[in-house]
N, C-alpha and C. Protein backbone atom coordinates (compact mmCIF):
# COMPACT_ATOMS: atom_id res chain seq x y z
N UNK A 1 21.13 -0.76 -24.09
CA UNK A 1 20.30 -0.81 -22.89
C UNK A 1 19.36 0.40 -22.86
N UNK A 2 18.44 -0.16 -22.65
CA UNK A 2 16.98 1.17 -22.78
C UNK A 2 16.40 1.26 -21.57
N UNK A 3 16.37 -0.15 -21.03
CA UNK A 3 15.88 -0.40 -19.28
C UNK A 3 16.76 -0.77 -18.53
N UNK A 4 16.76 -0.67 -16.86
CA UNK A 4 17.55 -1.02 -16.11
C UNK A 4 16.79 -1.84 -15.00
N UNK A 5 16.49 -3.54 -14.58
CA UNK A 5 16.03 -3.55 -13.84
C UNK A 5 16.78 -4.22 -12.94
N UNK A 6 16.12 -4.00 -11.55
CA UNK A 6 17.33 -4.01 -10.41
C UNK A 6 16.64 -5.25 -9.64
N UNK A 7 17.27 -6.19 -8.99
CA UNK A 7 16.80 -6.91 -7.97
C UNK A 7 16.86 -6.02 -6.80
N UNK A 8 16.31 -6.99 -5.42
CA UNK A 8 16.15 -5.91 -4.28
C UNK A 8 17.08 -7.40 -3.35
N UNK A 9 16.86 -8.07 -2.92
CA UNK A 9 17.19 -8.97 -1.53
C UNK A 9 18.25 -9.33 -2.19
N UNK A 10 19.54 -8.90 -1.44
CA UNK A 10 21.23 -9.39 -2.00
C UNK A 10 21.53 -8.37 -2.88
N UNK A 11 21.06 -7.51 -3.31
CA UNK A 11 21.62 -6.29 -3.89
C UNK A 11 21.89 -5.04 -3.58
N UNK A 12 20.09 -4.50 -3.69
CA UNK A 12 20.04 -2.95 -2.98
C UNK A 12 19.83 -3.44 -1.47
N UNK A 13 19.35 -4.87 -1.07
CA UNK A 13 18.72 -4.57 0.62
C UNK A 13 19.62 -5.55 0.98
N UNK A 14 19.96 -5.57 2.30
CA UNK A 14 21.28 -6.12 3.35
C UNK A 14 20.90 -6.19 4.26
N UNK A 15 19.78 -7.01 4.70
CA UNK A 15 19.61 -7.32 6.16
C UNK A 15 19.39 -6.31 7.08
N UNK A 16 19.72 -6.14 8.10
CA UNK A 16 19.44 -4.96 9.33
C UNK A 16 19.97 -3.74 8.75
N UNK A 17 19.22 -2.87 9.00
CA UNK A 17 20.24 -1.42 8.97
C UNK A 17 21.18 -1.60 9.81
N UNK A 18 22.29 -0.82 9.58
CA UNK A 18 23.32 -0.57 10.60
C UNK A 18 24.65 -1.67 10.67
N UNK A 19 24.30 -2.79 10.41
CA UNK A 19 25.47 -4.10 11.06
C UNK A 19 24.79 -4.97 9.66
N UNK A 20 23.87 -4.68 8.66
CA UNK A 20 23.81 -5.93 7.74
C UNK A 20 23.58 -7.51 8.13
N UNK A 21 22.96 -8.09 9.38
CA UNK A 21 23.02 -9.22 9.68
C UNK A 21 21.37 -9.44 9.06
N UNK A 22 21.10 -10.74 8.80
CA UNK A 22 20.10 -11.46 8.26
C UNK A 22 19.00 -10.95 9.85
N UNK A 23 17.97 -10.39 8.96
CA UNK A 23 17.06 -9.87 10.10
C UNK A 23 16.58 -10.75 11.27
N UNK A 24 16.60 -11.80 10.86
CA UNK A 24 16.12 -13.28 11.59
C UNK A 24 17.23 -13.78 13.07
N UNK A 25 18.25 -12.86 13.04
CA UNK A 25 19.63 -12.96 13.38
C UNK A 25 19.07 -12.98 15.18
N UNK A 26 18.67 -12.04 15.81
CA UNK A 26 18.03 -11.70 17.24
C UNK A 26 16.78 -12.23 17.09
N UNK A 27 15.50 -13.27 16.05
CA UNK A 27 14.49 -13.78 16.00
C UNK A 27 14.02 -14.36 17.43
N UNK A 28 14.71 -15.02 17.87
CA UNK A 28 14.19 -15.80 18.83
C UNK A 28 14.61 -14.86 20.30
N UNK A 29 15.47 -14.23 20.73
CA UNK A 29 15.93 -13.51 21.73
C UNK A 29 14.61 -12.19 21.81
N UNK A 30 14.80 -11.73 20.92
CA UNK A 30 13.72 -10.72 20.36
C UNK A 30 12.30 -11.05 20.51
N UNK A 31 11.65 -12.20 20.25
CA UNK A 31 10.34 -12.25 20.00
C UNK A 31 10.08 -13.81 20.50
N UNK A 32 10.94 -14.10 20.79
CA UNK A 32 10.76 -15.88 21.09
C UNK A 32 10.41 -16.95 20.59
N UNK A 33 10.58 -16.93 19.06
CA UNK A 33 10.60 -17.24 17.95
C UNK A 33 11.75 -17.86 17.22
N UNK A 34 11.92 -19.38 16.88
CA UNK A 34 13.58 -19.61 16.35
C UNK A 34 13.59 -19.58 14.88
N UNK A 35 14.46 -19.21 14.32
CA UNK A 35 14.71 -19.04 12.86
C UNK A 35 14.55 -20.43 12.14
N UNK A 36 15.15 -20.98 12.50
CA UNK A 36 14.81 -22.37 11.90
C UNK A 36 13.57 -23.22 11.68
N UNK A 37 12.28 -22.92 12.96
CA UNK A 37 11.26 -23.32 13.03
C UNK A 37 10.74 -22.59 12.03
N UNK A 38 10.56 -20.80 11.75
CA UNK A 38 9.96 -19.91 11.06
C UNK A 38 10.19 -20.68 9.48
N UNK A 39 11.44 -21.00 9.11
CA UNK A 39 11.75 -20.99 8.06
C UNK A 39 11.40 -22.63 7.43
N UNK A 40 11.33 -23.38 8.46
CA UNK A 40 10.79 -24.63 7.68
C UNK A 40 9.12 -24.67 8.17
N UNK A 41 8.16 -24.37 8.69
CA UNK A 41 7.36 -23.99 8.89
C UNK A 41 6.26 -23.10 7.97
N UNK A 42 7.01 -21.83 8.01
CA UNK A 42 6.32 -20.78 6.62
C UNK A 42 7.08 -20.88 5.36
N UNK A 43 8.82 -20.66 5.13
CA UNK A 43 9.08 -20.31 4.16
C UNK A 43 9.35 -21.54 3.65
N UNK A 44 9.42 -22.88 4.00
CA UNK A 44 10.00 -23.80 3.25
C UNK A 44 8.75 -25.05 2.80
N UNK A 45 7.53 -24.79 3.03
CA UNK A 45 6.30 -24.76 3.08
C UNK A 45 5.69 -23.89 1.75
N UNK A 46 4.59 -24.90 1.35
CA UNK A 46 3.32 -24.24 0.16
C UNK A 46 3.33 -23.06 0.68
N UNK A 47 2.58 -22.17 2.04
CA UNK A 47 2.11 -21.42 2.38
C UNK A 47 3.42 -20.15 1.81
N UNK A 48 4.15 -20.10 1.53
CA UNK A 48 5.75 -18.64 1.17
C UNK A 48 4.64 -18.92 -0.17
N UNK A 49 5.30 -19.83 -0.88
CA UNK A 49 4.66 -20.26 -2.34
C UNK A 49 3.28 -19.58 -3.12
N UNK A 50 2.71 -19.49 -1.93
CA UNK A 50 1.24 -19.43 -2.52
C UNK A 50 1.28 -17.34 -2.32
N UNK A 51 2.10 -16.79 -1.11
CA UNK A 51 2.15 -15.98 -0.89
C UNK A 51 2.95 -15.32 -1.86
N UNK A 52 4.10 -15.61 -1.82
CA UNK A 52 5.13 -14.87 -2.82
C UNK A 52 4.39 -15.07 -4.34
N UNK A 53 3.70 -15.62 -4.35
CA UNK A 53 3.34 -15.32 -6.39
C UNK A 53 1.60 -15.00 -6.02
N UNK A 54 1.32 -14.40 -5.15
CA UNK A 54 0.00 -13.36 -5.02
C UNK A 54 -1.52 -14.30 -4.63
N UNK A 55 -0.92 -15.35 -4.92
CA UNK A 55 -2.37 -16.04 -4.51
C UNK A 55 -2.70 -16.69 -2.80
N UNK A 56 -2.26 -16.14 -2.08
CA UNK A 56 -3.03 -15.42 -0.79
C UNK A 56 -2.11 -14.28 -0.14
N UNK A 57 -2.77 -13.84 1.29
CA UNK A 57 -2.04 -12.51 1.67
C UNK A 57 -1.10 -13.40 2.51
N UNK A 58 -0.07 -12.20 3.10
CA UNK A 58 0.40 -12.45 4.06
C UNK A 58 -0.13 -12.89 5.16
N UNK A 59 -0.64 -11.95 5.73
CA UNK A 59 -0.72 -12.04 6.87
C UNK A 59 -1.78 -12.64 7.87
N UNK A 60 -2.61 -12.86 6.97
CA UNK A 60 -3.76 -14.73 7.35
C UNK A 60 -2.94 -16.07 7.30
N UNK A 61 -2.01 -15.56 6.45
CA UNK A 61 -1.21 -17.16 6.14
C UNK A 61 -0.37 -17.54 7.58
N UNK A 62 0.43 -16.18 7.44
CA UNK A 62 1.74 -16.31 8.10
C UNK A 62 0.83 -16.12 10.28
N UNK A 63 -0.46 -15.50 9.93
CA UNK A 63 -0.93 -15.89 11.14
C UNK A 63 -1.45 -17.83 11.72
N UNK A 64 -1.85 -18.12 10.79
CA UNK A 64 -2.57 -19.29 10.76
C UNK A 64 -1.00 -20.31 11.04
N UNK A 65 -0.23 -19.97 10.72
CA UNK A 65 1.08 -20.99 11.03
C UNK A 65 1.53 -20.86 12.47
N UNK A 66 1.68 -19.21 12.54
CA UNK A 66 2.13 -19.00 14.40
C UNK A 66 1.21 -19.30 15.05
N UNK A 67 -0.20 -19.60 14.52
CA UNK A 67 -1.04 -20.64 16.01
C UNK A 67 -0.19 -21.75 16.22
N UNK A 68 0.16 -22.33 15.22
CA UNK A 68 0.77 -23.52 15.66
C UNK A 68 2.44 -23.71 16.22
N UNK A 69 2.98 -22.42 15.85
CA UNK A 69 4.85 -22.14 16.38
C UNK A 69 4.67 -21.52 17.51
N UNK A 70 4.09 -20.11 17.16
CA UNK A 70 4.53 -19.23 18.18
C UNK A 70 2.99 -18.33 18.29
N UNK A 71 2.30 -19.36 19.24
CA UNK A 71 0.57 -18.48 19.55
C UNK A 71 0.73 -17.75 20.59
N UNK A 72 1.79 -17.06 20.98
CA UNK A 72 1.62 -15.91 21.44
C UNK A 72 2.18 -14.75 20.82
N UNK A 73 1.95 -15.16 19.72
CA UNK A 73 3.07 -13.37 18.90
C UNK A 73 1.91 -13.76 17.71
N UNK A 74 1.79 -12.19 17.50
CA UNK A 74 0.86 -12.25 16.22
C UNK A 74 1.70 -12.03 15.07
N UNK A 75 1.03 -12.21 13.92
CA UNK A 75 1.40 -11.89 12.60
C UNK A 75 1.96 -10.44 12.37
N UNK A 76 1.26 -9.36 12.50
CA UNK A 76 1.34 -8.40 12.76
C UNK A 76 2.61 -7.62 12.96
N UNK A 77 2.96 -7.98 14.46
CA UNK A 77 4.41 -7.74 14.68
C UNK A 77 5.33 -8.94 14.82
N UNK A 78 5.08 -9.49 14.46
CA UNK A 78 6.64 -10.50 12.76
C UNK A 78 6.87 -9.89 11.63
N UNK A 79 5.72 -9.62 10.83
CA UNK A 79 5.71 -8.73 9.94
C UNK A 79 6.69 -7.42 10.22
N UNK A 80 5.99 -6.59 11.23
CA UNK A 80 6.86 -5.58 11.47
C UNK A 80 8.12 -6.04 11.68
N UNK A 81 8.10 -6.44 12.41
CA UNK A 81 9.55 -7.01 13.20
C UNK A 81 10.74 -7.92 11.70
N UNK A 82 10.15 -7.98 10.90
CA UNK A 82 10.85 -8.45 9.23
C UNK A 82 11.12 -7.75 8.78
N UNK A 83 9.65 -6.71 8.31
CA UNK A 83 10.10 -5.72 7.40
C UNK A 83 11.38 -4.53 7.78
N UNK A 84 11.04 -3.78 9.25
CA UNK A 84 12.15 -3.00 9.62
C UNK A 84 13.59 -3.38 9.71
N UNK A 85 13.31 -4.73 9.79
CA UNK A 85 15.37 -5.65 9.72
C UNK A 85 15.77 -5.74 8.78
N UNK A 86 14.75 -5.78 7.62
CA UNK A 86 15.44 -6.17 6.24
C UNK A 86 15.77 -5.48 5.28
N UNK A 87 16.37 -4.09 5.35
CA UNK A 87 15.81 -2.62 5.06
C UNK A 87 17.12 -1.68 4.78
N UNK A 88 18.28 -2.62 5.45
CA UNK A 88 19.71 -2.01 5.33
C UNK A 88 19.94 -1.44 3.71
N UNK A 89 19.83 -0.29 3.29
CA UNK A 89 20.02 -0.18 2.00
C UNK A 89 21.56 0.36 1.34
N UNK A 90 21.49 -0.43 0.61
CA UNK A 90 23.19 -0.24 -0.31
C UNK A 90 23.12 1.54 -0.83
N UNK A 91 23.42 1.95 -0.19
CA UNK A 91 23.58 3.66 -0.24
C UNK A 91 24.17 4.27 -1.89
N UNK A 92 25.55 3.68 -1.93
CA UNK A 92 26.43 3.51 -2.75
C UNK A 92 25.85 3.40 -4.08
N UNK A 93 25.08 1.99 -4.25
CA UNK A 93 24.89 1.58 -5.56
C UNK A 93 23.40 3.04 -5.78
N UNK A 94 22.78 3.10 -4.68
CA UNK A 94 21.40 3.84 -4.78
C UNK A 94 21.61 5.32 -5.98
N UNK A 95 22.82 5.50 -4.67
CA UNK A 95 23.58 7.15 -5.13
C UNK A 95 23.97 6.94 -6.89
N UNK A 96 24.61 5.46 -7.40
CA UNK A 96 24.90 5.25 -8.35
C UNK A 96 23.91 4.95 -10.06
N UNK A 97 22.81 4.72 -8.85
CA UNK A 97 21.56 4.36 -9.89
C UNK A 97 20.92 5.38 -10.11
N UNK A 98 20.85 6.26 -9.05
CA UNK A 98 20.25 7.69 -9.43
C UNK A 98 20.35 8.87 -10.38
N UNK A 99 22.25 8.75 -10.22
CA UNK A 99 23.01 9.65 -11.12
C UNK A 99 22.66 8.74 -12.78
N UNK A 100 22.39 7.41 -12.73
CA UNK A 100 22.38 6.90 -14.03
C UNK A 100 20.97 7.19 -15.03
N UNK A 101 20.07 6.94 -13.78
CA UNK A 101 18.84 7.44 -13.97
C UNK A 101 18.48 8.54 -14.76
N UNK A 102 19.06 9.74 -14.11
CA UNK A 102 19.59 11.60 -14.67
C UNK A 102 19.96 11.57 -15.93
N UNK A 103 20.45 10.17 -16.20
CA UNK A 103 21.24 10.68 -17.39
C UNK A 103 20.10 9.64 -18.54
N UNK A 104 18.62 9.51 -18.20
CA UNK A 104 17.50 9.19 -19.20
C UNK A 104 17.12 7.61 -19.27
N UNK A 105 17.73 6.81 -18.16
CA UNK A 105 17.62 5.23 -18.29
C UNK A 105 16.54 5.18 -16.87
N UNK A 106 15.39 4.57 -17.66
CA UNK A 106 14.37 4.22 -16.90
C UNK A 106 15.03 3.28 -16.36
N UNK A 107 14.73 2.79 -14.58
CA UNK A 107 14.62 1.85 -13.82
C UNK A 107 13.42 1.48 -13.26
N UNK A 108 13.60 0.23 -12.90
CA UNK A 108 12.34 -0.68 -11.98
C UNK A 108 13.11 -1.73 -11.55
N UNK A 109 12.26 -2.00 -10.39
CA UNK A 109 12.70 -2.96 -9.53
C UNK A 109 12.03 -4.50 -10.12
N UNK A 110 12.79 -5.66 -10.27
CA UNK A 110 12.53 -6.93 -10.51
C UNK A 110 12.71 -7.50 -9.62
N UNK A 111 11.67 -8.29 -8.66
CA UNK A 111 12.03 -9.33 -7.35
C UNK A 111 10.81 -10.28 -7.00
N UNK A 112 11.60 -11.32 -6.47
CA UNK A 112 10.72 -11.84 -5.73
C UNK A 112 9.97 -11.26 -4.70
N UNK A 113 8.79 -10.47 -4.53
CA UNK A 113 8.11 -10.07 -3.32
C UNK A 113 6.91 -10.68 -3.27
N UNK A 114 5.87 -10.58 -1.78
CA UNK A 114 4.65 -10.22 -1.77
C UNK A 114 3.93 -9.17 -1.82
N UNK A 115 2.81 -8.76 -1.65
CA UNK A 115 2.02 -7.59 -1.96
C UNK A 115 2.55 -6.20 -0.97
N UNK A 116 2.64 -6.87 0.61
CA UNK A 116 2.98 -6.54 1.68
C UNK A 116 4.39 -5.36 1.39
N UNK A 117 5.35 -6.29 1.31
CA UNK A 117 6.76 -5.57 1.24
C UNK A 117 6.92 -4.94 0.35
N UNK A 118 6.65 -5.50 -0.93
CA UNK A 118 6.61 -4.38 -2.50
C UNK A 118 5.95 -3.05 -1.87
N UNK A 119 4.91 -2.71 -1.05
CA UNK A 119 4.42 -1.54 -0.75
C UNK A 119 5.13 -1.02 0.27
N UNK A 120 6.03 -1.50 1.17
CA UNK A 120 6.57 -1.18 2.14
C UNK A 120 8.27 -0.17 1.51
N UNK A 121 8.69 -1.65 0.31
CA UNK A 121 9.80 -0.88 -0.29
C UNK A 121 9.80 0.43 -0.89
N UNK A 122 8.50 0.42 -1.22
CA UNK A 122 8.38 2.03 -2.33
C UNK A 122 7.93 2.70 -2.05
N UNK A 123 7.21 2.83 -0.70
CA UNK A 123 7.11 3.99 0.03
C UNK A 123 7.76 4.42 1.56
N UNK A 124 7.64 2.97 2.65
CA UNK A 124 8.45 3.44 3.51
C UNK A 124 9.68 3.73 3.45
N UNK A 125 10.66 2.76 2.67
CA UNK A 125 11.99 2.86 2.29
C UNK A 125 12.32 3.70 1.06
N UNK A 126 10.78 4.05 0.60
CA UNK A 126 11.00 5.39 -0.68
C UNK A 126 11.85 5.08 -1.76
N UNK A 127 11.77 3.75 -2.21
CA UNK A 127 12.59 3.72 -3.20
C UNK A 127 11.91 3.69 -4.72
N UNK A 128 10.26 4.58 -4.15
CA UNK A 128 9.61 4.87 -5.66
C UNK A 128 10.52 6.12 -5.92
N UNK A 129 11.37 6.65 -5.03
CA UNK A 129 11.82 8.24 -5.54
C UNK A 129 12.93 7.63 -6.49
N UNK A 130 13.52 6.69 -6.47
CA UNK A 130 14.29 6.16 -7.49
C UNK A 130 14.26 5.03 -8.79
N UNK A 131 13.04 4.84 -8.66
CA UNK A 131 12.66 4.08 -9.75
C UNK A 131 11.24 4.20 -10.17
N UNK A 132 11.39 3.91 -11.19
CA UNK A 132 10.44 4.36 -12.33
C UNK A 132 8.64 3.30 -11.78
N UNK A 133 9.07 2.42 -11.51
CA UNK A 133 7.82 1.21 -11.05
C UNK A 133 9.06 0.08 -10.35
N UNK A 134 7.73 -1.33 -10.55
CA UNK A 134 8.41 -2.50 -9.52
C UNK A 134 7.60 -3.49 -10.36
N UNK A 135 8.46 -4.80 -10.65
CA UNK A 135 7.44 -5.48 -11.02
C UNK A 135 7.94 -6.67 -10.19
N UNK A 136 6.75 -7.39 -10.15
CA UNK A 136 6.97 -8.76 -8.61
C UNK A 136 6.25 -9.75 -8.40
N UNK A 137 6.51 -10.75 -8.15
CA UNK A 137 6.22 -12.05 -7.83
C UNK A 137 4.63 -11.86 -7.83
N UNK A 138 4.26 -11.24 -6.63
CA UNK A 138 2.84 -11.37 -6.71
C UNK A 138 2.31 -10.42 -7.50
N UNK A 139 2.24 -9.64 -8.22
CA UNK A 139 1.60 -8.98 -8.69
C UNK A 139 1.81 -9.58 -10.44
N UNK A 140 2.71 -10.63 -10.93
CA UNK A 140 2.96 -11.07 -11.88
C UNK A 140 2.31 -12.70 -12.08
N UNK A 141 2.21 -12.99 -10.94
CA UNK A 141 1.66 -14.15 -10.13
C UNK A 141 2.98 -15.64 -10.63
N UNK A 142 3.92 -14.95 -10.87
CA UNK A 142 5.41 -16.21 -11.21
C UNK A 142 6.22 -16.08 -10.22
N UNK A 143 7.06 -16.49 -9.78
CA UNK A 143 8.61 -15.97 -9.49
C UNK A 143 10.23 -15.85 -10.13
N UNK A 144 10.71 -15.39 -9.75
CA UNK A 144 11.96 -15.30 -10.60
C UNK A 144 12.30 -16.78 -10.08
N UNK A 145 13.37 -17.83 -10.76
CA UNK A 145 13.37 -17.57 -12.19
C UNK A 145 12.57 -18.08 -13.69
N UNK A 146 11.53 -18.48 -13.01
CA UNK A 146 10.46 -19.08 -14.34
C UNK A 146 10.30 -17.62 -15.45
N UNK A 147 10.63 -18.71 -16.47
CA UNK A 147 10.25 -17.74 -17.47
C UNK A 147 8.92 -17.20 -17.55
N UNK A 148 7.80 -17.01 -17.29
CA UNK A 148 6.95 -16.00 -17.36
C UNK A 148 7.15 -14.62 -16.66
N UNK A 149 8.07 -14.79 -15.33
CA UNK A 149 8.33 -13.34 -14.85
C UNK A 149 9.14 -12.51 -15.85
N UNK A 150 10.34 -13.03 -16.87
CA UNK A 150 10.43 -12.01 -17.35
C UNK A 150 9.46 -12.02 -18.64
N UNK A 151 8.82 -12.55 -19.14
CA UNK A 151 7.88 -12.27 -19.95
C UNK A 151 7.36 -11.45 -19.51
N UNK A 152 6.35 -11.42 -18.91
CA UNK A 152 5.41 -10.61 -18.12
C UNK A 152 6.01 -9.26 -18.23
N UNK A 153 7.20 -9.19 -17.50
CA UNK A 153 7.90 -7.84 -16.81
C UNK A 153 7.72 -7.10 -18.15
N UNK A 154 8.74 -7.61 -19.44
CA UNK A 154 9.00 -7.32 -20.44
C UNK A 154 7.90 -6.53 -21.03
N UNK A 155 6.62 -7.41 -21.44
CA UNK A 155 5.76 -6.86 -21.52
C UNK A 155 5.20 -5.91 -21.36
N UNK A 156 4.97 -5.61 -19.90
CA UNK A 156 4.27 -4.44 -19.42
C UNK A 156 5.47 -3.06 -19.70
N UNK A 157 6.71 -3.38 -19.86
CA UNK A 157 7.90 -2.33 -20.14
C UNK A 157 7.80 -2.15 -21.50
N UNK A 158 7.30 -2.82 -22.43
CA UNK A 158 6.92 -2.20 -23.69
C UNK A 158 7.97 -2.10 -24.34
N UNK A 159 9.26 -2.84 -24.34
CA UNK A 159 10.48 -2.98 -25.56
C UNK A 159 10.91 -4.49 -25.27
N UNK A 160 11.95 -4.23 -26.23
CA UNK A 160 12.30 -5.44 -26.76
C UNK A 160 13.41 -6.43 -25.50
N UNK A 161 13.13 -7.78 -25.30
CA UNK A 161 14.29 -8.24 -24.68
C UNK A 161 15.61 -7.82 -24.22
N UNK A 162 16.09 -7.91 -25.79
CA UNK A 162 17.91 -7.57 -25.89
C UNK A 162 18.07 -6.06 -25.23
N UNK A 163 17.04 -4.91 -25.26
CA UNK A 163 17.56 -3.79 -24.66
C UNK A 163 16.79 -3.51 -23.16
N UNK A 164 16.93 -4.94 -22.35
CA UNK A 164 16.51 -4.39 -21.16
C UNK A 164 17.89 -5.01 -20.30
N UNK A 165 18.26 -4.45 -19.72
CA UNK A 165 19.71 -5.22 -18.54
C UNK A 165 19.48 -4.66 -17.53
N UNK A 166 19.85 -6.05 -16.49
CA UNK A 166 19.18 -6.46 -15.38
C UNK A 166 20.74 -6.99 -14.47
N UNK A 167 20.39 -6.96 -12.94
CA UNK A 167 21.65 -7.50 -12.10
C UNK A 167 20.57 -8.10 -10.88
N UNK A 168 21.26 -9.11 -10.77
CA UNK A 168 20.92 -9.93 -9.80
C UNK A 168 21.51 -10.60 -9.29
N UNK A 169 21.60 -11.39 -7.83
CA UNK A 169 22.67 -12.18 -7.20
C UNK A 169 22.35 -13.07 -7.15
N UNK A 170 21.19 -13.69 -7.82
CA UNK A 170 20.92 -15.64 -7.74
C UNK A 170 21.24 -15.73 -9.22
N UNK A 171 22.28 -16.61 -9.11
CA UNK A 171 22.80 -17.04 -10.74
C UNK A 171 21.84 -17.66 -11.49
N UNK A 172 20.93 -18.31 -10.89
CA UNK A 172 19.67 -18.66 -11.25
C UNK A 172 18.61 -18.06 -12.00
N UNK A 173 18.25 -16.63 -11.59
CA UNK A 173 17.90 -15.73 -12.12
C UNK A 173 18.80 -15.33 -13.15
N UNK A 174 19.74 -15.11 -13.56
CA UNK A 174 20.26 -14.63 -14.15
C UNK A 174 20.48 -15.59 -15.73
N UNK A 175 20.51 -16.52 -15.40
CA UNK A 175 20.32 -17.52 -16.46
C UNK A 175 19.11 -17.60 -17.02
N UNK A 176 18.47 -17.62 -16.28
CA UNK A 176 16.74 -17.53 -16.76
C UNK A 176 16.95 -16.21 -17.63
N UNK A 177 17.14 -15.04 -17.26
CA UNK A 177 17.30 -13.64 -17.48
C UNK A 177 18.09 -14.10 -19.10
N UNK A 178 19.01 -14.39 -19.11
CA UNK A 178 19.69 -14.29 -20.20
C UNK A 178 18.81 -14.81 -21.48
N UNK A 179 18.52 -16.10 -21.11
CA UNK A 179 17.62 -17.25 -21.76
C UNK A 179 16.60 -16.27 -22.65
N UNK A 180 15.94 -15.55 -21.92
CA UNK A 180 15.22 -15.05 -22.14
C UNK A 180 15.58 -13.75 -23.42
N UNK A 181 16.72 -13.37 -23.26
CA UNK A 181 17.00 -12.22 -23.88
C UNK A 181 17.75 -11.21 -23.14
N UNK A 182 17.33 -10.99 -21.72
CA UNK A 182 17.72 -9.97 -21.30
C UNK A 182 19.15 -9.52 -21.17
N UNK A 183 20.12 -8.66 -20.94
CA UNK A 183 21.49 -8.09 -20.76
C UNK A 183 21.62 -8.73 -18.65
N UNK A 184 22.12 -9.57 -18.65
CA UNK A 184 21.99 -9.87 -17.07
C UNK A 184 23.57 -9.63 -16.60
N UNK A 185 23.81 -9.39 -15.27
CA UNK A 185 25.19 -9.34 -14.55
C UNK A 185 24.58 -10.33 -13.47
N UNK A 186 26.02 -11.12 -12.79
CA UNK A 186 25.67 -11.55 -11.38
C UNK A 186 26.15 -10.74 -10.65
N UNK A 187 25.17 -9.83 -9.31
CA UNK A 187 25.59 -9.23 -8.77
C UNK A 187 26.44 -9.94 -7.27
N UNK A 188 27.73 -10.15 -6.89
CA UNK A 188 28.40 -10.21 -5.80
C UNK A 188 28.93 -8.98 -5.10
N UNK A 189 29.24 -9.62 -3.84
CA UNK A 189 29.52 -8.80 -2.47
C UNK A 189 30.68 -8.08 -3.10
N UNK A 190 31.17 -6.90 -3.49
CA UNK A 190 31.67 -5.49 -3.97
C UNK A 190 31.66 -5.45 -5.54
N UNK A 191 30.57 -5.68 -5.70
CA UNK A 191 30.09 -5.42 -7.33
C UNK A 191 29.62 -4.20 -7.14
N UNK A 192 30.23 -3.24 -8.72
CA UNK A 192 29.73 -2.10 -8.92
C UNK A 192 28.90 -1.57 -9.76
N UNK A 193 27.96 -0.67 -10.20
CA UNK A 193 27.05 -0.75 -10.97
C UNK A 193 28.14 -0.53 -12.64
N UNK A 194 29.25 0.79 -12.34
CA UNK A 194 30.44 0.43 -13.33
C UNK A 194 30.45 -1.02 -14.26
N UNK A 195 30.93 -2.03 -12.99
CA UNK A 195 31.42 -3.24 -13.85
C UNK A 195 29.86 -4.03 -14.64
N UNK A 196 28.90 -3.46 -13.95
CA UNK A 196 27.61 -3.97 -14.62
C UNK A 196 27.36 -3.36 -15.92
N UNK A 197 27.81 -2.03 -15.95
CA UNK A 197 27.43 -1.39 -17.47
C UNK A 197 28.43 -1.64 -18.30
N UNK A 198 29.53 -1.81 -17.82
CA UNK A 198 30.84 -2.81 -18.67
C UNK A 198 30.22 -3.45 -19.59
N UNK A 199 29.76 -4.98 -18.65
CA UNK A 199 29.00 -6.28 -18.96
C UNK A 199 28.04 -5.60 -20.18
N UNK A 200 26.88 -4.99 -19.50
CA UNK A 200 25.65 -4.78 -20.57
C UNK A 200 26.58 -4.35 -22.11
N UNK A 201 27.45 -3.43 -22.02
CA UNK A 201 27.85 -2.51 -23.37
C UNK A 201 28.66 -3.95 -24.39
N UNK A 202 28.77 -4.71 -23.89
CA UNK A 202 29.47 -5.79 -24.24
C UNK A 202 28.99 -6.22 -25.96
């Protein structure tokens, strides 16, 4: 292993700070907005699609839908009101990736994002202080798990397949991941980065 790349949603990030519940959890109490409408509406809808692999922004999209759900709440603060819930960070594994880091193994982040949150993760939540770059949905214009994202990724990391290992919690990804070459773990609820470098040394 020469690279380490990390997923972010189900790994390092957990829902709300504080209590870990799916940010969407107080959606409608909070903002008057129901989770279920949001999610078959924007995310289960072209419009996530077109967003998550870079070919439009957020926040024209995700406005142009709440005219029609919720026209009295702007884009704006949904956005906010997402990004700050979804932010709970795995302390543990962080502390664990850091010390691994020290010891000369480049990291980057591998995920499904948009333009929006990828900038939000690596600087508000500062998790450029722990990794090396990010590579992502929209800025790759694929999503995990089609094989061009890890092409792509690979690519721009400048080595070979077999020495890049990767953890992720959609088994999906991870198959793709393998397919491809890469060293993959499935990451589950008290997985340690330990039993992941187990796996890779394998």
């Amino acid at each position: 292993m020469k690279v380490l790349m990390v997923d972010v949603d189900g790994v390092l990030v957990h829902g709300r700070p504080g209590d870990g519940l799916h940010y969407c959890t107080y959606l409608e109490r909070d903002l008057g907005l129901r989770r279920d409408v949001l999610q078959e509406e924007f995310f289960r809808k072209d419009h996530w699609n077109d967003v998550v692999t870079g070919r439009d922004n957020l926040e024209p999209r995700l406005a142009s839908v709440l005219q029609k759900i919720a026209p009295g709440l702007s884009a704006a603060t949904l956005i906010d009101y997402w990004f700050s819930n979804d932010s709970g960070l795995n302390r543990t594994l962080l502390a664990d990736l850091a010390a691994l880091r020290a010891k000369g193994i480049p990291m980057y982040l591998a995920t499904n994002q948009e333009h929006r949150r990828a900038a939000y993760l690596m600087e508000t939540l500062e998790l450029s202080s722990y990794f090396d770059g990010i590579f992502y949905s929209a800025m790759l214009g694929y999503q995990k798990p089609a094989p061009e994202f890890f092409r792509l990724a690979t690519e721009r990391v400048g080595i070979a397949p077999n020495e890049i290992a990767f953890i992720d919690d959609y088994p999906a990804n991870i198959e793709a991941a393998r397919q491809f070459g890469w060293k993959a773990m499935h990451w589950a609820p008290g997985s340690r980065l330990e039993d992941a470098l187990a796996v890779f040394s394998q």
